[in-house]
Protein backbone atom coordinates (compact mmCIF):
# COMPACT_ATOMS: atom_id res chain seq x y z
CA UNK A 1 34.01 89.54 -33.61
CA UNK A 2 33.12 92.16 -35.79
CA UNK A 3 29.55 93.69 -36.21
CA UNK A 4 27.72 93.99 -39.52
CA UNK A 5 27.48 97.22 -40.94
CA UNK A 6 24.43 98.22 -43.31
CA UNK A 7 25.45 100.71 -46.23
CA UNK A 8 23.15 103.81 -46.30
CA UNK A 9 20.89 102.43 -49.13
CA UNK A 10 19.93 99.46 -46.92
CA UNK A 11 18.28 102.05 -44.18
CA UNK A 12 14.80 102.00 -45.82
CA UNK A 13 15.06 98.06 -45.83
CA UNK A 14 15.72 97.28 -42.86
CA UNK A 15 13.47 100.09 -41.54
CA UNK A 16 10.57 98.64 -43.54
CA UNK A 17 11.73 95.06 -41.89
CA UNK A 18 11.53 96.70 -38.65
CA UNK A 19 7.79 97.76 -39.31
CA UNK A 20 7.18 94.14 -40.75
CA UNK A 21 8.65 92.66 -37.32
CA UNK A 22 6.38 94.65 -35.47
CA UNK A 23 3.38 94.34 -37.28
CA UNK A 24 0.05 93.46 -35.16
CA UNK A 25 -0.63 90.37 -36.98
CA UNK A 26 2.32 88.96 -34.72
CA UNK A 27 0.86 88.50 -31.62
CA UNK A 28 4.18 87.61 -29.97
CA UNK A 29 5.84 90.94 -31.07
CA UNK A 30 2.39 93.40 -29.96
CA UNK A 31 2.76 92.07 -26.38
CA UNK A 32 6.76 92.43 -26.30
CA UNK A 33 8.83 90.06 -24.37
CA UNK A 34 9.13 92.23 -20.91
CA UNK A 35 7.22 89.40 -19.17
CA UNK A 36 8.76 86.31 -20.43
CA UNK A 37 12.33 87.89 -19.72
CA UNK A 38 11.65 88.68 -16.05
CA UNK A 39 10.32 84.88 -15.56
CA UNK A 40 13.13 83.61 -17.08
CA UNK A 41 16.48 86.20 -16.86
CA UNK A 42 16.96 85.08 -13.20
CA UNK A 43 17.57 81.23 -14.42
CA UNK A 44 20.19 82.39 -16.71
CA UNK A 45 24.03 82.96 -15.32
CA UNK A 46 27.50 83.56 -16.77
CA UNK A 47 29.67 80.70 -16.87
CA UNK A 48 33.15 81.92 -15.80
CA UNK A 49 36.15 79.49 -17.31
CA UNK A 50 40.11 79.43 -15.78
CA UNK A 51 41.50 78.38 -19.60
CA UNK A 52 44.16 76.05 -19.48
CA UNK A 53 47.55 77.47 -20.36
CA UNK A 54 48.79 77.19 -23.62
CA UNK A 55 51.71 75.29 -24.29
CA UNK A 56 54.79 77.52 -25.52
CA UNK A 57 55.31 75.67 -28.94
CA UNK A 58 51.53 76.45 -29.72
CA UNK A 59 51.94 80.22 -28.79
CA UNK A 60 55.39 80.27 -31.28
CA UNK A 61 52.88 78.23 -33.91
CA UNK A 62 50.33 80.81 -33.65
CA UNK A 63 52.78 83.77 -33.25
CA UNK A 64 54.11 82.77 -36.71
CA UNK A 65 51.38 81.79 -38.67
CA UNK A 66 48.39 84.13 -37.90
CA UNK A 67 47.39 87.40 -39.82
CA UNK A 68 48.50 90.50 -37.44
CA UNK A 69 45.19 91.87 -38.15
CA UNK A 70 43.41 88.81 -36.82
CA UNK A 71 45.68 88.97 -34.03
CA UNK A 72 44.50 91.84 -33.46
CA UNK A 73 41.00 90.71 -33.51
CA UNK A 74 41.68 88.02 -31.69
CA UNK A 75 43.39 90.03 -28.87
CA UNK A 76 40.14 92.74 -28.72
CA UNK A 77 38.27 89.82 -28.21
CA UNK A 78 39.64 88.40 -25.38
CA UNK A 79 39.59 91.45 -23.61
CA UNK A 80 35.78 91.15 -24.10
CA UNK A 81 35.34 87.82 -23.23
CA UNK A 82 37.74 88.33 -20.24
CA UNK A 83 36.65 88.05 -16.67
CA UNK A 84 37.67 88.30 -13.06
CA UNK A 85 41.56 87.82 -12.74
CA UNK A 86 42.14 87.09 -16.69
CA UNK A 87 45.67 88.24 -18.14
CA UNK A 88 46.34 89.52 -21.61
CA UNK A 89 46.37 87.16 -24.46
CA UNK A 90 49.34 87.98 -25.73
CA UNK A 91 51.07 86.60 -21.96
CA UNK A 92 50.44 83.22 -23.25
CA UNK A 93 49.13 82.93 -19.13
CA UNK A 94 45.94 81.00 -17.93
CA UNK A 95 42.90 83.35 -18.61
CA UNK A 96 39.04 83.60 -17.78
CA UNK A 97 36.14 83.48 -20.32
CA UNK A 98 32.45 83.93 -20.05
CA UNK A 99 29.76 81.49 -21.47
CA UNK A 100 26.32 81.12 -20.59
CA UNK A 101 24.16 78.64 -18.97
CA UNK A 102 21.06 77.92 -17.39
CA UNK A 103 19.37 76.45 -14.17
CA UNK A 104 17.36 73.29 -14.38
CA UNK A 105 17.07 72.35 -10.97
CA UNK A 106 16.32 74.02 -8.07
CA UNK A 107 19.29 72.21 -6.41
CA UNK A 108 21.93 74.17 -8.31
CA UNK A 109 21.95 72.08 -11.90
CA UNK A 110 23.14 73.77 -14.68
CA UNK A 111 23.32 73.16 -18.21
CA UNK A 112 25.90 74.69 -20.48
CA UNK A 113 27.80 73.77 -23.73
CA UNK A 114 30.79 70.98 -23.40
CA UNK A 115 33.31 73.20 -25.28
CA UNK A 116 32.44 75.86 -22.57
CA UNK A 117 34.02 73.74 -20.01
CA UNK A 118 36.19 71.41 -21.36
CA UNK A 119 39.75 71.66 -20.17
CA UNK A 120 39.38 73.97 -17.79
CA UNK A 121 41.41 74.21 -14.76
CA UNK A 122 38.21 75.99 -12.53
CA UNK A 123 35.13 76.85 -13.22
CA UNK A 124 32.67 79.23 -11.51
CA UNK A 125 29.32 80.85 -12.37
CA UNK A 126 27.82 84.31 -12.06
CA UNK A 127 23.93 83.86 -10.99
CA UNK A 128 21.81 86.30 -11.88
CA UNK A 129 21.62 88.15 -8.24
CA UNK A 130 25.37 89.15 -8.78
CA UNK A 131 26.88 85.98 -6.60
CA UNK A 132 29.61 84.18 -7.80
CA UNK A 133 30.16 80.47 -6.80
CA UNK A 134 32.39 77.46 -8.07
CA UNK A 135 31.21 74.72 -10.27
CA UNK A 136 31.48 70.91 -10.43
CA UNK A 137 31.55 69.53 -13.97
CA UNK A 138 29.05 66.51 -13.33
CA UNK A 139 29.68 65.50 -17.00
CA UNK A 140 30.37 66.07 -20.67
CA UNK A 141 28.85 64.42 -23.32
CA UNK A 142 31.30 65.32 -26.82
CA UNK A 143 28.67 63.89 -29.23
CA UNK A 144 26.11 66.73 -28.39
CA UNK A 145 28.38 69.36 -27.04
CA UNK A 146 26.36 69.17 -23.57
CA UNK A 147 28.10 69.65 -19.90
CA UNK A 148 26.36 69.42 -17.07
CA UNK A 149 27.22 71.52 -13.58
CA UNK A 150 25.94 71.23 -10.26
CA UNK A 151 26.40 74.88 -7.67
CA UNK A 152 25.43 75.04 -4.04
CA UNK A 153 23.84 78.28 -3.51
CA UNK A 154 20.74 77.53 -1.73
CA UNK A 155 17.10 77.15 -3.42
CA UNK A 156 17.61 78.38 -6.97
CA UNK A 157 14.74 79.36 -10.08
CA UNK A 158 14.57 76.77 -12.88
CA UNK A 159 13.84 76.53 -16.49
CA UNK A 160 11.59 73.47 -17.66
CA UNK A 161 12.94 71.51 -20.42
CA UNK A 162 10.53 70.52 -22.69
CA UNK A 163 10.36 69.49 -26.43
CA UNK A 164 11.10 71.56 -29.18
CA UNK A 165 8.16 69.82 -30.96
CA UNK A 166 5.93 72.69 -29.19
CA UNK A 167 7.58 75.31 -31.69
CA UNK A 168 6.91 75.21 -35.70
CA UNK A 169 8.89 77.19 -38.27
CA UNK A 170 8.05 80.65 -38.25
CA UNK A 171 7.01 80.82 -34.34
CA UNK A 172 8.87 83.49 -32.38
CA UNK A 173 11.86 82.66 -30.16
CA UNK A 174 13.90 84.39 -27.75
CA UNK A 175 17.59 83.87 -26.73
CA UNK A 176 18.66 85.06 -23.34
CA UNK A 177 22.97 84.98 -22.43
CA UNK A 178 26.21 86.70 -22.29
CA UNK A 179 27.05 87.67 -25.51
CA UNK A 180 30.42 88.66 -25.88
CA UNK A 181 31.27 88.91 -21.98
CA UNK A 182 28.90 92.12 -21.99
CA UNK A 183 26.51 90.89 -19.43
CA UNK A 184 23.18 89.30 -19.82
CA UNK A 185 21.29 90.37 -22.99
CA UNK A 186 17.72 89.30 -24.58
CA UNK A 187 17.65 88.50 -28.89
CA UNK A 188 14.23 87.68 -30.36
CA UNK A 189 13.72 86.25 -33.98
CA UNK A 190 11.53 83.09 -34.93
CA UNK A 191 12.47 79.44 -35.46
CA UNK A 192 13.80 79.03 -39.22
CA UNK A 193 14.44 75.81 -39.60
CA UNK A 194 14.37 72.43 -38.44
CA UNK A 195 16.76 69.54 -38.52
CA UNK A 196 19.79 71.11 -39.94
CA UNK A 197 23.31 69.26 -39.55
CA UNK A 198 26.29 71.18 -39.67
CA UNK A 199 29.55 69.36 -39.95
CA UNK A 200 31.06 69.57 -37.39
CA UNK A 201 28.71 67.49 -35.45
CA UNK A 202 27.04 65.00 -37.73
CA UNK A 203 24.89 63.52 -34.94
CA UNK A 204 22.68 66.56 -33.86
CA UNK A 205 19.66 67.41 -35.93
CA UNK A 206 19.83 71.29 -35.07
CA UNK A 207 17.36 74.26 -34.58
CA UNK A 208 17.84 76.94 -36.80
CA UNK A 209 17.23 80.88 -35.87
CA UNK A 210 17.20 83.93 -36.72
CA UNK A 211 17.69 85.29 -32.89
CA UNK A 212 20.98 87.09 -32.47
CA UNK A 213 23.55 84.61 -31.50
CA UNK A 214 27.41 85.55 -30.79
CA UNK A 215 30.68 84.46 -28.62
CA UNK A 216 29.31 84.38 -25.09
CA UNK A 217 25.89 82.91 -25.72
CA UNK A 218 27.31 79.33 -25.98
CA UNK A 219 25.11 77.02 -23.32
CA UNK A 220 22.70 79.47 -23.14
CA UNK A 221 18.71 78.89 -23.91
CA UNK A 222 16.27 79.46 -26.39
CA UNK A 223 13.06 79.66 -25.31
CA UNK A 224 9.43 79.77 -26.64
CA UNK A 225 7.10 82.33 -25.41
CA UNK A 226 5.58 80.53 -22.32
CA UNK A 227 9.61 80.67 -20.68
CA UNK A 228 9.76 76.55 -21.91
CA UNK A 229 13.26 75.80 -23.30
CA UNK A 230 13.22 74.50 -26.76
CA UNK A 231 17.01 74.65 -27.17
CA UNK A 232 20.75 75.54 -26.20
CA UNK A 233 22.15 77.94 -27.89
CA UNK A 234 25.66 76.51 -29.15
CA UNK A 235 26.95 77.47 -33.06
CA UNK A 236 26.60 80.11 -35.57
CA UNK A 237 27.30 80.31 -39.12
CA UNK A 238 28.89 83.59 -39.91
CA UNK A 239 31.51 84.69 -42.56
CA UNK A 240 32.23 87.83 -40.23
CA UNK A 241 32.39 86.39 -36.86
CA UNK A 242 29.41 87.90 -35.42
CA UNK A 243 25.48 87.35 -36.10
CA UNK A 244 24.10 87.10 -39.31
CA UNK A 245 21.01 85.86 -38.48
CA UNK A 246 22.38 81.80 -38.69
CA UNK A 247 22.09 80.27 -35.24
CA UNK A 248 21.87 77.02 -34.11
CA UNK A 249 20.55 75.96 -31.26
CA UNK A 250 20.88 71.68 -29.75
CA UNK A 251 16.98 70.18 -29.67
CA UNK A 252 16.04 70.01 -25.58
CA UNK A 253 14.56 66.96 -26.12
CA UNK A 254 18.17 65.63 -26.89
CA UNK A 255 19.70 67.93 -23.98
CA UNK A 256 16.78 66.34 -21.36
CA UNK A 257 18.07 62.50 -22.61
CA UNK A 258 21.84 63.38 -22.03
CA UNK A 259 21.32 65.50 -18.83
CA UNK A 260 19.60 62.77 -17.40
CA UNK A 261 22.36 60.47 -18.45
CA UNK A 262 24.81 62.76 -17.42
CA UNK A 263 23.28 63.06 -13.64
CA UNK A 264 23.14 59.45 -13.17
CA UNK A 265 26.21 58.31 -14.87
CA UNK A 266 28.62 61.42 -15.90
CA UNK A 267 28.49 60.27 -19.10
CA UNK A 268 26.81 59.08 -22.02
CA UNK A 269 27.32 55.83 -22.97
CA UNK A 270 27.27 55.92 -27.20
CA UNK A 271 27.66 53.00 -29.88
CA UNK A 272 30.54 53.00 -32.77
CA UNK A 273 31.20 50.75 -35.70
CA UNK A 274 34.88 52.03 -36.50
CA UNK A 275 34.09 52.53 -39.85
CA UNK A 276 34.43 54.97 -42.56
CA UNK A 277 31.74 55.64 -45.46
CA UNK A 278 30.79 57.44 -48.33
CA UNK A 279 28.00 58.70 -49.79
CA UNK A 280 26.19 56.56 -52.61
CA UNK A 281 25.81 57.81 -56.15
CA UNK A 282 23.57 56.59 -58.97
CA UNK A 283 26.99 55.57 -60.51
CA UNK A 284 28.37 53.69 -57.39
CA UNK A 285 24.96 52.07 -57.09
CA UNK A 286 24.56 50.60 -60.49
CA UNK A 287 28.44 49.34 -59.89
CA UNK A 288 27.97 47.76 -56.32
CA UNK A 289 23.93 47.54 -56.10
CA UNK A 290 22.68 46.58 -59.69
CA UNK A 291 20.38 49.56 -59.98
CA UNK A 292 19.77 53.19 -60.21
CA UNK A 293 18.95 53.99 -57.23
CA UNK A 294 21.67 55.36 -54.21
CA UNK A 295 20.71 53.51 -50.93
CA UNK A 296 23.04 52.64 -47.58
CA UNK A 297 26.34 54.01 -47.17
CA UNK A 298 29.67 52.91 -48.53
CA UNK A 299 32.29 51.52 -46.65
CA UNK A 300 35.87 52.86 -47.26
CA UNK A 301 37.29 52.13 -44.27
CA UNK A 302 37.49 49.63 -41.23
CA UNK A 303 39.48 50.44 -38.16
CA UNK A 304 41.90 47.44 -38.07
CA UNK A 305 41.29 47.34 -33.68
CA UNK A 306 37.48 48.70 -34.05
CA UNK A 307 34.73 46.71 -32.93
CA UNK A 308 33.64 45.59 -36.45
CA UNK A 309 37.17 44.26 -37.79
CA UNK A 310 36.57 41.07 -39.77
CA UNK A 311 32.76 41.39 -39.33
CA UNK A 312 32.79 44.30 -42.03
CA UNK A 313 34.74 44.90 -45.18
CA UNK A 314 35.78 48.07 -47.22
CA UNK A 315 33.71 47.99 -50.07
CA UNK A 316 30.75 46.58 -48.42
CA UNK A 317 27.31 48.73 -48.97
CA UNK A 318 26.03 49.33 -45.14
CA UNK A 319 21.86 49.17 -46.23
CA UNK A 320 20.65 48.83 -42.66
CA UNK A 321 21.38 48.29 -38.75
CA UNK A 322 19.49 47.19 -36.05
CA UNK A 323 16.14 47.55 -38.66
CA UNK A 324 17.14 51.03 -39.02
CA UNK A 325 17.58 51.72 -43.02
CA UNK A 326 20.79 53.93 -43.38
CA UNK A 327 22.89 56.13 -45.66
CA UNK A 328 24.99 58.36 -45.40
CA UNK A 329 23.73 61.35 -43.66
CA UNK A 330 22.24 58.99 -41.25
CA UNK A 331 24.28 56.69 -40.18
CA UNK A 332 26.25 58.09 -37.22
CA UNK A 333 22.66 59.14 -35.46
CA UNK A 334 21.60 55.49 -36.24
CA UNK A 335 25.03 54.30 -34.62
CA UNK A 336 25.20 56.56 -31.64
CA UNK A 337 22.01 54.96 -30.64
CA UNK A 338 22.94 51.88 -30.23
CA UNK A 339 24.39 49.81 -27.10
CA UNK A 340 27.64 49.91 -26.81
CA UNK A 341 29.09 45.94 -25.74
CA UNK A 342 26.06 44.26 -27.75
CA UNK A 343 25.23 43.40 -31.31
CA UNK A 344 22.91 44.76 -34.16
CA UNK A 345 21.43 43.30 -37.17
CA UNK A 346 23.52 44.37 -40.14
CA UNK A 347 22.38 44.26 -43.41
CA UNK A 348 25.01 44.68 -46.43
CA UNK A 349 25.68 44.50 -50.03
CA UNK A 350 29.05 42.68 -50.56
CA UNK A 351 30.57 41.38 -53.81
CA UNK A 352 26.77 42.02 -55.65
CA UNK A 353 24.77 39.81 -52.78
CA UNK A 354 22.93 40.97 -49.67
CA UNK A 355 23.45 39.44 -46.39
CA UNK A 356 22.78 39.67 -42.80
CA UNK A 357 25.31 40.03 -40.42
CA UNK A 358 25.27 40.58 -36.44
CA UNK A 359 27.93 43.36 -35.76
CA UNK A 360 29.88 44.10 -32.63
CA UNK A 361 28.82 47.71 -31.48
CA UNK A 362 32.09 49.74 -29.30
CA UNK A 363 32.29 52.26 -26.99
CA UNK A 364 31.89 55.70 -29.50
CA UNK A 365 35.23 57.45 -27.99
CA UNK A 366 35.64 61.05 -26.81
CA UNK A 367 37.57 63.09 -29.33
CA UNK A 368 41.40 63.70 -28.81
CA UNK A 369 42.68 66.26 -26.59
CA UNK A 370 43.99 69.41 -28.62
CA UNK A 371 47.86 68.18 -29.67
CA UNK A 372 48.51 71.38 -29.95
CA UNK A 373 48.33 71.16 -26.49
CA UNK A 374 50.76 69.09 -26.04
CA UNK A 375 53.58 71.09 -26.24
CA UNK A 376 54.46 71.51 -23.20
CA UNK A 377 56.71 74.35 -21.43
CA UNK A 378 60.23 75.42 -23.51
CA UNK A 379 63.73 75.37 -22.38
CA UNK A 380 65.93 77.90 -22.69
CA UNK A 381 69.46 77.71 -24.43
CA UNK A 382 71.75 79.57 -22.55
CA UNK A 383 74.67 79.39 -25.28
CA UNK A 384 72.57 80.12 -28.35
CA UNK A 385 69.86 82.84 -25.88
CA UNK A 386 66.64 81.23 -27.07
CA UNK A 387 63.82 79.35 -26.15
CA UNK A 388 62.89 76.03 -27.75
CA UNK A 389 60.15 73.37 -27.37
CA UNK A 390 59.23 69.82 -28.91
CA UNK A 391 57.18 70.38 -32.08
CA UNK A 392 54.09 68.16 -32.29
CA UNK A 393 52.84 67.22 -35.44
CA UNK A 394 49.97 69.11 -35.64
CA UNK A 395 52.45 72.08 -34.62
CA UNK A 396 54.80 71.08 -37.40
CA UNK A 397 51.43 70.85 -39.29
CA UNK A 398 50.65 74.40 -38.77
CA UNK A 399 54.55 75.29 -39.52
CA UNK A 400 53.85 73.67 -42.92
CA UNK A 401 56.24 71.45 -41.83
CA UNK A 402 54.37 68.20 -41.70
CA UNK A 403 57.13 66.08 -43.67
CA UNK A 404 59.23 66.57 -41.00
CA UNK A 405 59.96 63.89 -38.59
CA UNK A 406 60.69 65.95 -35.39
CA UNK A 407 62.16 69.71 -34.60
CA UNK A 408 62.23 71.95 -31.79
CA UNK A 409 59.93 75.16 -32.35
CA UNK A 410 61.70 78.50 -31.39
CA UNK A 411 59.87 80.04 -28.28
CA UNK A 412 62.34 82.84 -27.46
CA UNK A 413 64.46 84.61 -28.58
CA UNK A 414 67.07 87.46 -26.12
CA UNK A 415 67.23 90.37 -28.74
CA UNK A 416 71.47 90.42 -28.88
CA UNK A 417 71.30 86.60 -28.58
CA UNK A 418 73.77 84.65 -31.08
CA UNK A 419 70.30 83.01 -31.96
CA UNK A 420 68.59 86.48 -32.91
CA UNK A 421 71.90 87.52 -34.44
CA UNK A 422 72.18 84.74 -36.97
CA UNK A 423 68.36 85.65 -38.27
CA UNK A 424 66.60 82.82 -36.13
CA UNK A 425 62.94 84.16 -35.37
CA UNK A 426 59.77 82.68 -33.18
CA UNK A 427 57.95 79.85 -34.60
CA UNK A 428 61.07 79.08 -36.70
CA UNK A 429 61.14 75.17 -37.14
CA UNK A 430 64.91 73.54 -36.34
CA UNK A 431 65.10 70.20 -37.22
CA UNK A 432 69.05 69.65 -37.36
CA UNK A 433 72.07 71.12 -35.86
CA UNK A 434 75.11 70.15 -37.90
CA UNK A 435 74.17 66.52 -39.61
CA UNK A 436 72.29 65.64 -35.93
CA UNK A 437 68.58 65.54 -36.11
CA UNK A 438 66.82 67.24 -33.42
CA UNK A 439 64.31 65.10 -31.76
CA UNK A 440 64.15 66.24 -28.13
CA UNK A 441 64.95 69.89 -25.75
CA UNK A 442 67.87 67.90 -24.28
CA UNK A 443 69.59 67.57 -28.08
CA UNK A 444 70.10 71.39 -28.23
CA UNK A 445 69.79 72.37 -24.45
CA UNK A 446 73.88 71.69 -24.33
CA UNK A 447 74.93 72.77 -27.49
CA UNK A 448 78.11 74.83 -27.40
CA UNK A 449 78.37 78.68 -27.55
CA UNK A 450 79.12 78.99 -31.22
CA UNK A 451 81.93 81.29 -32.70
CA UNK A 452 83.05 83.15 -35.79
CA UNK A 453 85.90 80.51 -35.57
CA UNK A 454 83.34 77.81 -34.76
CA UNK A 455 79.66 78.25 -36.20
CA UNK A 456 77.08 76.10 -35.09
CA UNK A 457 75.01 75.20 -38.78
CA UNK A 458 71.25 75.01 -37.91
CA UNK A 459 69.05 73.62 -40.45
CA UNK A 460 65.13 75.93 -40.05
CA UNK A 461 62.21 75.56 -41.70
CA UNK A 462 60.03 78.93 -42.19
CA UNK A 463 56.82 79.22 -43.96
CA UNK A 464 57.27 75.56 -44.98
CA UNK A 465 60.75 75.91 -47.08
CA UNK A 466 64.15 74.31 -45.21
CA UNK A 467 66.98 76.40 -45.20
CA UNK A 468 70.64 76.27 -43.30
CA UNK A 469 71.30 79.38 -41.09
CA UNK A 470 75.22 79.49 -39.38
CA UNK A 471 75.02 80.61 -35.76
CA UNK A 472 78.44 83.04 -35.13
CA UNK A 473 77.37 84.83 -32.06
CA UNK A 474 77.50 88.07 -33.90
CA UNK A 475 75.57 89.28 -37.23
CA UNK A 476 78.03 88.33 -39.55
CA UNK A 477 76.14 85.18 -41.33
């Protein structure tokens, strides 16, 4: 990620924000932070991740569709982030990356981000006295992005949990983790918000701050001024990649529930409806409701196997659940609340009358596994000199290829191959060779060596538009 850069003219801003930061009528800022960082540093540690390896068709997707200058980016960055034993990106091999994380228990429990962890083959942390020990992944919980890890290095110092409650809006903060694989590193701002959702995870009223957040601070903590931790650092909004003063931090008071969950049970046990909604508008509500006001969500959607099917209709208006009024910013905190395996109170608006219904609550699922994944190693093509692999969806997806019902992505390609001769290139799409459609490895792996005499006629998609390319075995096409 990139730093911001401040034009000239901005100097006597941010120099007068600089005196306004450190102004004695914050009594945080007069004292500094030297004392609260040497109580709590030592609790802190790197988390050290062994990635899994990419498949090949996902290294040919990205190969053909990223900007070069973000792959240059993104290459820089890995080198940053790298640690002990990591390989280049560009080798496609298993790496390392750093995260943060920090001790809550003096018997080696450590809390850190889920996406820090997930899918790892190993992972190891760095504690603060420069010894570096493997991790167990106790648990995961995907709803709140929290993963809990248990070392064995003797008696270790611990950070208290406590509620974020003890913070208002405007009190300082301070951020202690890795940012950017650098090594440990202390941010101060103040608490600037409360109860923000972001998108990408609907269920999690966040902390908002001003503290410095980048890559590398993920599962680290934010603390108040007495060393209690108020959050875990996890997201940032940026349009640059690195800190613009947007961080997010997960309430402790939610981490505490789901670490204890986590320790007893290695999960988190979370109710689902298997629905899909919408918000209200005054319009919808005078149509559905018979007045002006939007209330409950609407429902578009009901998963035909979900634990709801034939208890809940598309086009019923969801009001309540389990006495808890909902809509549709609410709703999925209301759900995830609930026991999964028992039923709720429902109350809904269907066909212009209101009625009460008990409702099966599921299991809330763990998110799918990256399909881009999923692609598994290539095989090479000895008669055409070229590398292919099985093209999932969400590869052909990225290939703009979606319409496509199969295809083999091109991994490889030998430089004087009759592949790389006829104009084939990496992340190329082939979906036919002749009039056969290619739906597996195997259906090209014995293709013949082609000829001028005796072209092989390959049908490739590139940059989303099909096109026929004839395979000679030299560069007349």
């Amino acid at each position: 990620m990139l730093s911001l850069e401040r034009s000239a003219s901005q100097n006597s801003v941010a120099a007068a924000a600089l005196l306004l930061l450190f102004h004695p009528a914050s009594g945080a800022a007069t004292g500094g932070y030297a004392a609260l960082v040497r109580q709590a540093a030592p609790s802190v540690v790197a988390v050290l991740v062994e990635e899994q390896e990419q498949g090949a068709g996902q290294r040919a997707a990205e190969r053909a569709t990223a900007d070069p200058q973000y792959n240059d980016l993104r290459a820089f960055m890995r080198r940053m982030l790298s640690g002990p034993g990591s390989s280049d990106a560009g080798t496609g091999s298993a790496g390392s990356a750093l995260a943060s994380g920090f001790i809550i228990g003096v018997d080696g429990l450590i809390v850190t981000n889920r996406h820090v962890v997930v899918g790892a083959r190993a992972v190891r942390v760095k504690l603060a006295d420069g010894r570096e020990v493997p991790a167990q992944v106790i648990g995961v919980d995907a709803t709140t992005d929290i993963a809990l890890l248990r070392v064995s290095a003797g008696r270790l110092p611990a950070l208290r949990l406590e509620s974020s409650d003890k913070v208002s809006v405007g009190d300082p903060v301070v951020a202690i983790g890795n940012p950017f694989g650098l090594g440990q590193s202390v941010t101060a701002g103040i608490l600037s918000a409360r109860a923000r959702v972001l998108e990408e995870d609907p269920y999690i009223d966040f902390l908002q701050t001003d503290a410095a957040i980048n890559l590398g601070n993920s599962g680290g903590p934010l603390l108040a001024t007495d060393g209690a931790v108020v959050g875990v650092t996890t997201a940032i909004v940026s349009p640059s990649g690195g800190s613009v003063g947007l961080g997010f931090a997960i309430p402790a008071e939610t981490v505490a529930s789901v670490v204890a969950e986590l320790e007893a049970h290695g999960r988190v046990n979370r109710g689902y409806l298997g629905i899909d909604v919408q918000a209200m508008t005054p319009a919808l509500a005078r149509a559905l409701l018979g007045r002006e006001t939007p209330a409950g969500a609407l429902i578009t959607a009901v998963e035909p196997q979900g634990p709801t099917a034939g208890q809940l209709l598309a086009g019923d208006v969801l009001l309540s659940i389990g006495s808890k009024p909902v809509n549709f910013a609410t709703l999925g905190k209301v759900a995830v609340r609930l026991a999964p395996g028992t039923t709720a109170d429902a109350s809904v608006v269907r066909d212009g009358v209101e009625l009460s219904l008990a409702v099966t609550i599921g299991q809330l699922p763990d998110p799918p596994d990256n399909p881009l994944q999923t692609g598994g190693p290539d095989t090479w093509v000895p008669n055409l000199e070229l590398g292919v692999a099985n093209a999932t969806t969400e590869i052909r997806k990225a290939l703009k290829a979606q319409d496509e019902g199969g295809g083999l992505i091109v991994t490889q390609l030998r430089r004087t191959g009759p592949g790389a001769l006829a104009g084939l290139k990496i992340g190329d799409l082939i979906t036919h060779a002749g009039t056969k459609r290619l739906e597996d490895v195997a259906d090209l792996a014995a293709v013949s060596k082609p000829t001028s005499a005796l072209p092989l006629l390959l049908r490739v998609v590139r940059n989303g538009s099909p096109g026929f390319i004839a395979v000679t075995g030299s560069e007349d096409r």
